[in-house]
N, C-alpha and C. Protein backbone atom coordinates (compact mmCIF):
# COMPACT_ATOMS: atom_id res chain seq x y z
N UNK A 1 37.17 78.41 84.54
CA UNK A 1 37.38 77.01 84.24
C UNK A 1 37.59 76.86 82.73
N UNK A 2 38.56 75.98 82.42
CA UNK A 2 39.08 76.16 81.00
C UNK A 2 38.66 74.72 80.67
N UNK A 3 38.01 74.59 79.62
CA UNK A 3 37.21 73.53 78.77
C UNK A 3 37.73 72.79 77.71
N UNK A 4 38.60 71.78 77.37
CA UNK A 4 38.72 71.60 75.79
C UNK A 4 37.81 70.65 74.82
N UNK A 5 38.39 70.05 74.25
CA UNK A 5 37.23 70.02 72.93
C UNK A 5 36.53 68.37 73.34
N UNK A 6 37.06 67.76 73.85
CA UNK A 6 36.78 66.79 75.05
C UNK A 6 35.43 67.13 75.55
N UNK A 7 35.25 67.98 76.61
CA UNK A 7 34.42 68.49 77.67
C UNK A 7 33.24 68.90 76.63
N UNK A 8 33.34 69.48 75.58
CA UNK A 8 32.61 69.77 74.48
C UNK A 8 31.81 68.66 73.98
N UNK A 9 32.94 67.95 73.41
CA UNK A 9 31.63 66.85 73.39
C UNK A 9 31.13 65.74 73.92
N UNK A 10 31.71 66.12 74.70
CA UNK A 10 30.84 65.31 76.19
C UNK A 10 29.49 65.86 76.41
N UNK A 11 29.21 67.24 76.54
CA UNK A 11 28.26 68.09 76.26
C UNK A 11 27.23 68.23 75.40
N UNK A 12 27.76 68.15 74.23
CA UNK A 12 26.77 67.98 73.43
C UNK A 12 26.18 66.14 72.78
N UNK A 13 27.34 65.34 73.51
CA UNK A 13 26.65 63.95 73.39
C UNK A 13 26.03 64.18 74.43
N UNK A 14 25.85 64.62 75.64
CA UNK A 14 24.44 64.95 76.26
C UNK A 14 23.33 65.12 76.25
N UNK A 15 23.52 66.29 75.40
CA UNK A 15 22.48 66.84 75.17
C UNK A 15 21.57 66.26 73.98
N UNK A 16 21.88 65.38 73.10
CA UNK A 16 21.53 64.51 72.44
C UNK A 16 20.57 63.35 73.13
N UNK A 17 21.29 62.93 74.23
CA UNK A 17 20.51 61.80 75.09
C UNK A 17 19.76 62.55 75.82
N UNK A 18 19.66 63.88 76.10
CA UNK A 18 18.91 64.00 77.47
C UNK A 18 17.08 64.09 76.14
N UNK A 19 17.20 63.73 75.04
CA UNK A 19 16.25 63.98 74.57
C UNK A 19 15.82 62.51 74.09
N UNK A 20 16.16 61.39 74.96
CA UNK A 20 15.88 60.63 74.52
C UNK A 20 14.41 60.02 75.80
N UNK A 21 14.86 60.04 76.79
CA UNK A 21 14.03 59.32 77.91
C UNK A 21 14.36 60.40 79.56
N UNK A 22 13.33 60.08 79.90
CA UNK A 22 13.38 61.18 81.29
C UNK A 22 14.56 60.78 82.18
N UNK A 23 14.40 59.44 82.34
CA UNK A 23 16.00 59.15 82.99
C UNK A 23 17.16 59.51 82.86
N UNK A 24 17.60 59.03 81.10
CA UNK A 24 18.92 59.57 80.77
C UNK A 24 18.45 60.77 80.72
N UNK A 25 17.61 62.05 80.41
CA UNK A 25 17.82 62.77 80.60
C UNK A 25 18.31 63.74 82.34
N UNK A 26 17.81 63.52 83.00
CA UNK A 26 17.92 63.59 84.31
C UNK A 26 19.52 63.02 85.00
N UNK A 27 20.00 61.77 84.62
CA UNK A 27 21.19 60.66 84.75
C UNK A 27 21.90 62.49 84.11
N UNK A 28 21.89 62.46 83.01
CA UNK A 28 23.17 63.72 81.54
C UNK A 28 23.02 65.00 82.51
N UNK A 29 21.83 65.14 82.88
CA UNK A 29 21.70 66.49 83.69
C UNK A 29 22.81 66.77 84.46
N UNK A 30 22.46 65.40 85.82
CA UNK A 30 23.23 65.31 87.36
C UNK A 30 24.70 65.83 86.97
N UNK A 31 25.60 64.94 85.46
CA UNK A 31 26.41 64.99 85.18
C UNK A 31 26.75 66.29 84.59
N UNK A 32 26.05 66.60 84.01
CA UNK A 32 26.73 67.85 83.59
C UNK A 32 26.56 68.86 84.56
N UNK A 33 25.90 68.73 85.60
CA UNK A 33 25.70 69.43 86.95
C UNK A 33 26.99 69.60 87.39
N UNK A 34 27.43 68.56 88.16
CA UNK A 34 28.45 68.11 88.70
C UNK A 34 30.02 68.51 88.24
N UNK A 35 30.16 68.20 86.87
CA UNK A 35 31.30 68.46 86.42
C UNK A 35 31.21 70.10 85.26
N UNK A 36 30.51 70.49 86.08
CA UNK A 36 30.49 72.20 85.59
C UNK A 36 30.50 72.67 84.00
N UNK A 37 30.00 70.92 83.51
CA UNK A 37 30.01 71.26 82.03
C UNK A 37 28.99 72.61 81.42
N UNK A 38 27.82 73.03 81.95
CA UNK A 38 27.22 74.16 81.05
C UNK A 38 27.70 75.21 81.39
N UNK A 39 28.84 75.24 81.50
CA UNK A 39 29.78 76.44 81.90
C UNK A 39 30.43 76.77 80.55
N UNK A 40 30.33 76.09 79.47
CA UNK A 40 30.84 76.38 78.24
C UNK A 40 30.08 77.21 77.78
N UNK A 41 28.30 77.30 78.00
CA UNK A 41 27.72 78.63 77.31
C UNK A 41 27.08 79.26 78.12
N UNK A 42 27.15 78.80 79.57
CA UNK A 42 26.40 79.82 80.37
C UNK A 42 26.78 79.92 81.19
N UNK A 43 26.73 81.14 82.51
CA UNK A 43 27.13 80.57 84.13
C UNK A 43 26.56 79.93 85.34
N UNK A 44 25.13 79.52 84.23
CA UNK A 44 24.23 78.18 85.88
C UNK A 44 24.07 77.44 84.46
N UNK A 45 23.40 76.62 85.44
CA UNK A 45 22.97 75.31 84.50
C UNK A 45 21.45 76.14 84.34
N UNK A 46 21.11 76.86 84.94
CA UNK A 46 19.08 76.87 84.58
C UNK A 46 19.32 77.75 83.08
N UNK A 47 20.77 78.48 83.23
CA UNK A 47 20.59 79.35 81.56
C UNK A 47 20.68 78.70 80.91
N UNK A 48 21.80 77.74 81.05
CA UNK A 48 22.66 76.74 80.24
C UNK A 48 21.04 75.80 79.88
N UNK A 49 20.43 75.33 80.77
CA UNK A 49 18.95 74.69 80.33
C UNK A 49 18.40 74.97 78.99
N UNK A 50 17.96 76.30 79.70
CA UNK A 50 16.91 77.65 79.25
C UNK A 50 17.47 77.35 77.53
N UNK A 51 18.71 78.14 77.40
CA UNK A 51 19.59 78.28 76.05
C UNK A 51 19.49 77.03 75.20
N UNK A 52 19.83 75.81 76.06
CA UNK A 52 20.39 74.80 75.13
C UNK A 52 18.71 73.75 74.85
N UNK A 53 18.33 73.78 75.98
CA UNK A 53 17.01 72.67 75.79
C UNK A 53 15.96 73.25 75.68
N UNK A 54 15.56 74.69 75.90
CA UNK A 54 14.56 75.04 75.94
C UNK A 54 13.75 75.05 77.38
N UNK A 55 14.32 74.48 78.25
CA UNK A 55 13.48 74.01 79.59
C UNK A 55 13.63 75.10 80.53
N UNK A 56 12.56 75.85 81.39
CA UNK A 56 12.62 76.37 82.40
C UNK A 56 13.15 76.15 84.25
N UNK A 57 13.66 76.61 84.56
CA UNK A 57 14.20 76.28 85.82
C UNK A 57 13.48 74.75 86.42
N UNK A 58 12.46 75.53 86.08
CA UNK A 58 10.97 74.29 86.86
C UNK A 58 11.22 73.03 86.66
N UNK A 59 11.12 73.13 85.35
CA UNK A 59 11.38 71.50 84.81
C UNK A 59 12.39 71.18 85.16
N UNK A 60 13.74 71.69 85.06
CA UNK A 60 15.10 71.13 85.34
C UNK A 60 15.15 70.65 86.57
N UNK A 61 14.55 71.25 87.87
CA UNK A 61 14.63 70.63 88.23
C UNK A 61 13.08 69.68 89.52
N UNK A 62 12.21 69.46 88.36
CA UNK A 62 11.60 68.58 88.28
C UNK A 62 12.05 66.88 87.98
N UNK A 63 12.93 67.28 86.80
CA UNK A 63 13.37 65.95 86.04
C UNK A 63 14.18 65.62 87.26
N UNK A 64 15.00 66.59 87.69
CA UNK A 64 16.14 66.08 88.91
C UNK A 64 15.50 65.12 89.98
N UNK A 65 14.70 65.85 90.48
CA UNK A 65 14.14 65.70 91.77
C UNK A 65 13.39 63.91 91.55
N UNK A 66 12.05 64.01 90.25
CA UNK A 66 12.09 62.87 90.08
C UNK A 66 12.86 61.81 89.98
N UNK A 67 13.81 61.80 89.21
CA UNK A 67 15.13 60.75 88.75
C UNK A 67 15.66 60.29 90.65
N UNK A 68 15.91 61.83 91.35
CA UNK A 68 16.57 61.08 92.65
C UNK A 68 15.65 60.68 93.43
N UNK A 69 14.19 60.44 93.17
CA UNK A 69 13.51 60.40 94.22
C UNK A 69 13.27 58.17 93.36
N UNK A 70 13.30 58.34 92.24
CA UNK A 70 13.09 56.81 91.77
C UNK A 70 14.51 56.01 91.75
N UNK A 71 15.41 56.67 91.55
CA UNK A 71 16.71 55.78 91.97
C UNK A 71 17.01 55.59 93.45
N UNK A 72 16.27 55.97 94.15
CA UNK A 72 16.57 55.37 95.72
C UNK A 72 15.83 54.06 95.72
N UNK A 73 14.81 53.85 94.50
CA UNK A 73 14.11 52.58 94.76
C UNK A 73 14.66 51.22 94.23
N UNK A 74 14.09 50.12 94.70
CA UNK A 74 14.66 49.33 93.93
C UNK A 74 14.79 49.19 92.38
N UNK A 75 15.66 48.14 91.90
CA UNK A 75 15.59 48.93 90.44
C UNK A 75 14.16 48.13 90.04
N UNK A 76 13.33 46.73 90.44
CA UNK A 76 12.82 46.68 89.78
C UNK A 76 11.43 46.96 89.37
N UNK A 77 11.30 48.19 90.63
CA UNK A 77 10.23 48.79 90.80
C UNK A 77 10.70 50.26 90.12
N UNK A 78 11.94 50.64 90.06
CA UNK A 78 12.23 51.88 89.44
C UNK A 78 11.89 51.89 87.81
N UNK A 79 12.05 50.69 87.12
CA UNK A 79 11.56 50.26 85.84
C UNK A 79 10.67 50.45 85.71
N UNK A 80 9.15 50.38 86.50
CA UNK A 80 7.82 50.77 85.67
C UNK A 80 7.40 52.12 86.63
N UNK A 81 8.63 52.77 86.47
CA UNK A 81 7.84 54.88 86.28
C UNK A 81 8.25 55.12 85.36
N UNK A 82 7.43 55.10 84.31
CA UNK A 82 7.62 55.86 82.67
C UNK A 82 8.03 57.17 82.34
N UNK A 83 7.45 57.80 83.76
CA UNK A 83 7.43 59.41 83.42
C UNK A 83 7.86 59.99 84.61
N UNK A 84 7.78 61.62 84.34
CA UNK A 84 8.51 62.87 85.67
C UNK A 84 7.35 63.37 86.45
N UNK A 85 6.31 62.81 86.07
CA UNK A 85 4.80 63.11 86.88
C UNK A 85 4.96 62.01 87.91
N UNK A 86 5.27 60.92 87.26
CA UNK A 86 4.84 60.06 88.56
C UNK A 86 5.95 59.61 89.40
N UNK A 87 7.08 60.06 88.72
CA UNK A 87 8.28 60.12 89.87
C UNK A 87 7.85 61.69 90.87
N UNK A 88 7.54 62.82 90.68
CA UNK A 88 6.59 63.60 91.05
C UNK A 88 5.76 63.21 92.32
N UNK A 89 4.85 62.45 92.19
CA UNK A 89 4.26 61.97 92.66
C UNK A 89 4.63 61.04 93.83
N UNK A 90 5.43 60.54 93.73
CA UNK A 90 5.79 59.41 94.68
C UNK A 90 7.16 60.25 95.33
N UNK A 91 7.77 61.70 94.73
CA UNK A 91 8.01 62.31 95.96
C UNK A 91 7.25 62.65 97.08
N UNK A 92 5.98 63.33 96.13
CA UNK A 92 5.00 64.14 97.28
C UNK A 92 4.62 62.53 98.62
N UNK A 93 4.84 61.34 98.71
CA UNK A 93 4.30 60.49 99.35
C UNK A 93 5.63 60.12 100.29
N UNK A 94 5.57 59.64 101.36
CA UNK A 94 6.12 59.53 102.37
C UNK A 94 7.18 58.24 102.46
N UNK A 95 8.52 58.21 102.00
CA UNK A 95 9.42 57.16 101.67
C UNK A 95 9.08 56.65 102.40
N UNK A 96 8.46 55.96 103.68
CA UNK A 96 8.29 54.47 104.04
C UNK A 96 6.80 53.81 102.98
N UNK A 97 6.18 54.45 102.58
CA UNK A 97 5.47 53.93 102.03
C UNK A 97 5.53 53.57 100.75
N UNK A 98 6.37 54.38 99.84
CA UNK A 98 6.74 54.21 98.31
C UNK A 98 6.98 52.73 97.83
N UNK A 99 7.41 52.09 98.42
CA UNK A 99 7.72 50.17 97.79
C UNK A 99 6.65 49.98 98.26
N UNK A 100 6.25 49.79 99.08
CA UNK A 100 5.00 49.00 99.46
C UNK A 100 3.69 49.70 98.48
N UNK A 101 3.21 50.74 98.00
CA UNK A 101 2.76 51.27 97.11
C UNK A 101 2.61 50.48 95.77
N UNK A 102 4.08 50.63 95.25
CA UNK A 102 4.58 50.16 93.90
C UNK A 102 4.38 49.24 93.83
N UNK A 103 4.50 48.30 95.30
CA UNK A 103 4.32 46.55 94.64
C UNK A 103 2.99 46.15 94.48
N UNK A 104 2.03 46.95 95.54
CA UNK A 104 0.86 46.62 95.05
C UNK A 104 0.33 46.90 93.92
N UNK A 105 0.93 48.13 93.14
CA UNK A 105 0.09 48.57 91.69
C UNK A 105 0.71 47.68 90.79
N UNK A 106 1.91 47.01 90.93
CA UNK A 106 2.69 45.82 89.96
C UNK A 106 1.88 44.48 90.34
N UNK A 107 1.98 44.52 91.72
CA UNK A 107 1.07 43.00 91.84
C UNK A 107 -0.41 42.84 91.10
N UNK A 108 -1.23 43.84 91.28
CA UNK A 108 -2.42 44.04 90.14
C UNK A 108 -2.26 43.97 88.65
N UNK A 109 -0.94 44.53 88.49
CA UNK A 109 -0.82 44.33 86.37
C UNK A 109 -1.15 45.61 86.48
N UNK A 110 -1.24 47.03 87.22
CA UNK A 110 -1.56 48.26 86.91
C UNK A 110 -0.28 49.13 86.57
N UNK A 111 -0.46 49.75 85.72
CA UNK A 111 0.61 51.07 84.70
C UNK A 111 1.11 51.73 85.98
N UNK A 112 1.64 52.48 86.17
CA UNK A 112 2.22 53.57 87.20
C UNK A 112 1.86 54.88 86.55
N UNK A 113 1.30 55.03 87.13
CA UNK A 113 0.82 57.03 86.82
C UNK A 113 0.87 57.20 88.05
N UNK A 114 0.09 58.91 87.92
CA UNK A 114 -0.18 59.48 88.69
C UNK A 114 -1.30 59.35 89.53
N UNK A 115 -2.10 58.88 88.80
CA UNK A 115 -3.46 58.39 89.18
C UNK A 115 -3.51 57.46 89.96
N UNK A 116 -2.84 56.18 89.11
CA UNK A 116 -3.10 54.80 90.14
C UNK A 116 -2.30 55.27 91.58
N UNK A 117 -1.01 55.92 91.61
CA UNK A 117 -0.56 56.24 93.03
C UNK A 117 -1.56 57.37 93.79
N UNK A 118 -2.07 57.97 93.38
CA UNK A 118 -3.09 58.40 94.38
C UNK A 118 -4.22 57.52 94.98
N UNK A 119 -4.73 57.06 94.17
CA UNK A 119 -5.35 56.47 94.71
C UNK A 119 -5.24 54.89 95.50
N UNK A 120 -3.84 54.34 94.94
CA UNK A 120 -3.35 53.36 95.74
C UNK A 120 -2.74 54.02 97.48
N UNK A 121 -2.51 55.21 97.32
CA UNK A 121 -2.21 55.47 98.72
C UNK A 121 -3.42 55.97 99.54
């Protein structure tokens, strides 16, 4: 696959944002997943990770898994998961229950962790 200077910095404006918030990071990931961008310095994305962010397989796709497991929700319950623990978390729990969960820890005024979803379920 032949790359030009385009695809480049598309890439590295990526990689810029993926260090901003777990979302856009996760959102820059999918994309550069998809359109075979870490193919400019590596031949997977977990080297291309490894090399460029520092991140181990694990995390990569941790961040993934979280990001697709909170964008199936509504958005305005997808707004208060701060973090990749507690998108994490509300994979390990059983999608009919996840909104109904969330609204109760929002209807209280409670943060979203990891914590309050354990023990709210």
């Amino acid at each position: 696959m032949d790359f030009n200077q385009e695809d480049i910095d598309l890439l590295h404006s990526a990689e810029l944002k993926i260090q901003t918030d777990w979302k856009s990071a996760a959102s820059e990931l999918l994309e550069i997943k998809t359109k075979g961008l870490y193919r400019i310095y590596s031949d997977t994305i977990e080297g291309w990770c490894e090399m460029r962010l520092g991140w181990k397989r694990q995390r990569l796709y941790q961040v993934i898994g979280a990001f697709k497991t909170v964008a199936a929700l509504p958005a305005d319950l997808a707004d208060h998961i701060e973090d990749t623990k507690s998108g994490e978390e509300l994979k390990r729990m059983p999608v009919a229950d996840r909104v109904a969960v969330l609204q109760s820890l929002v209807q209280k005024g409670k943060r979203i962790s990891t914590q309050a979803l354990k023990k709210e379920m």
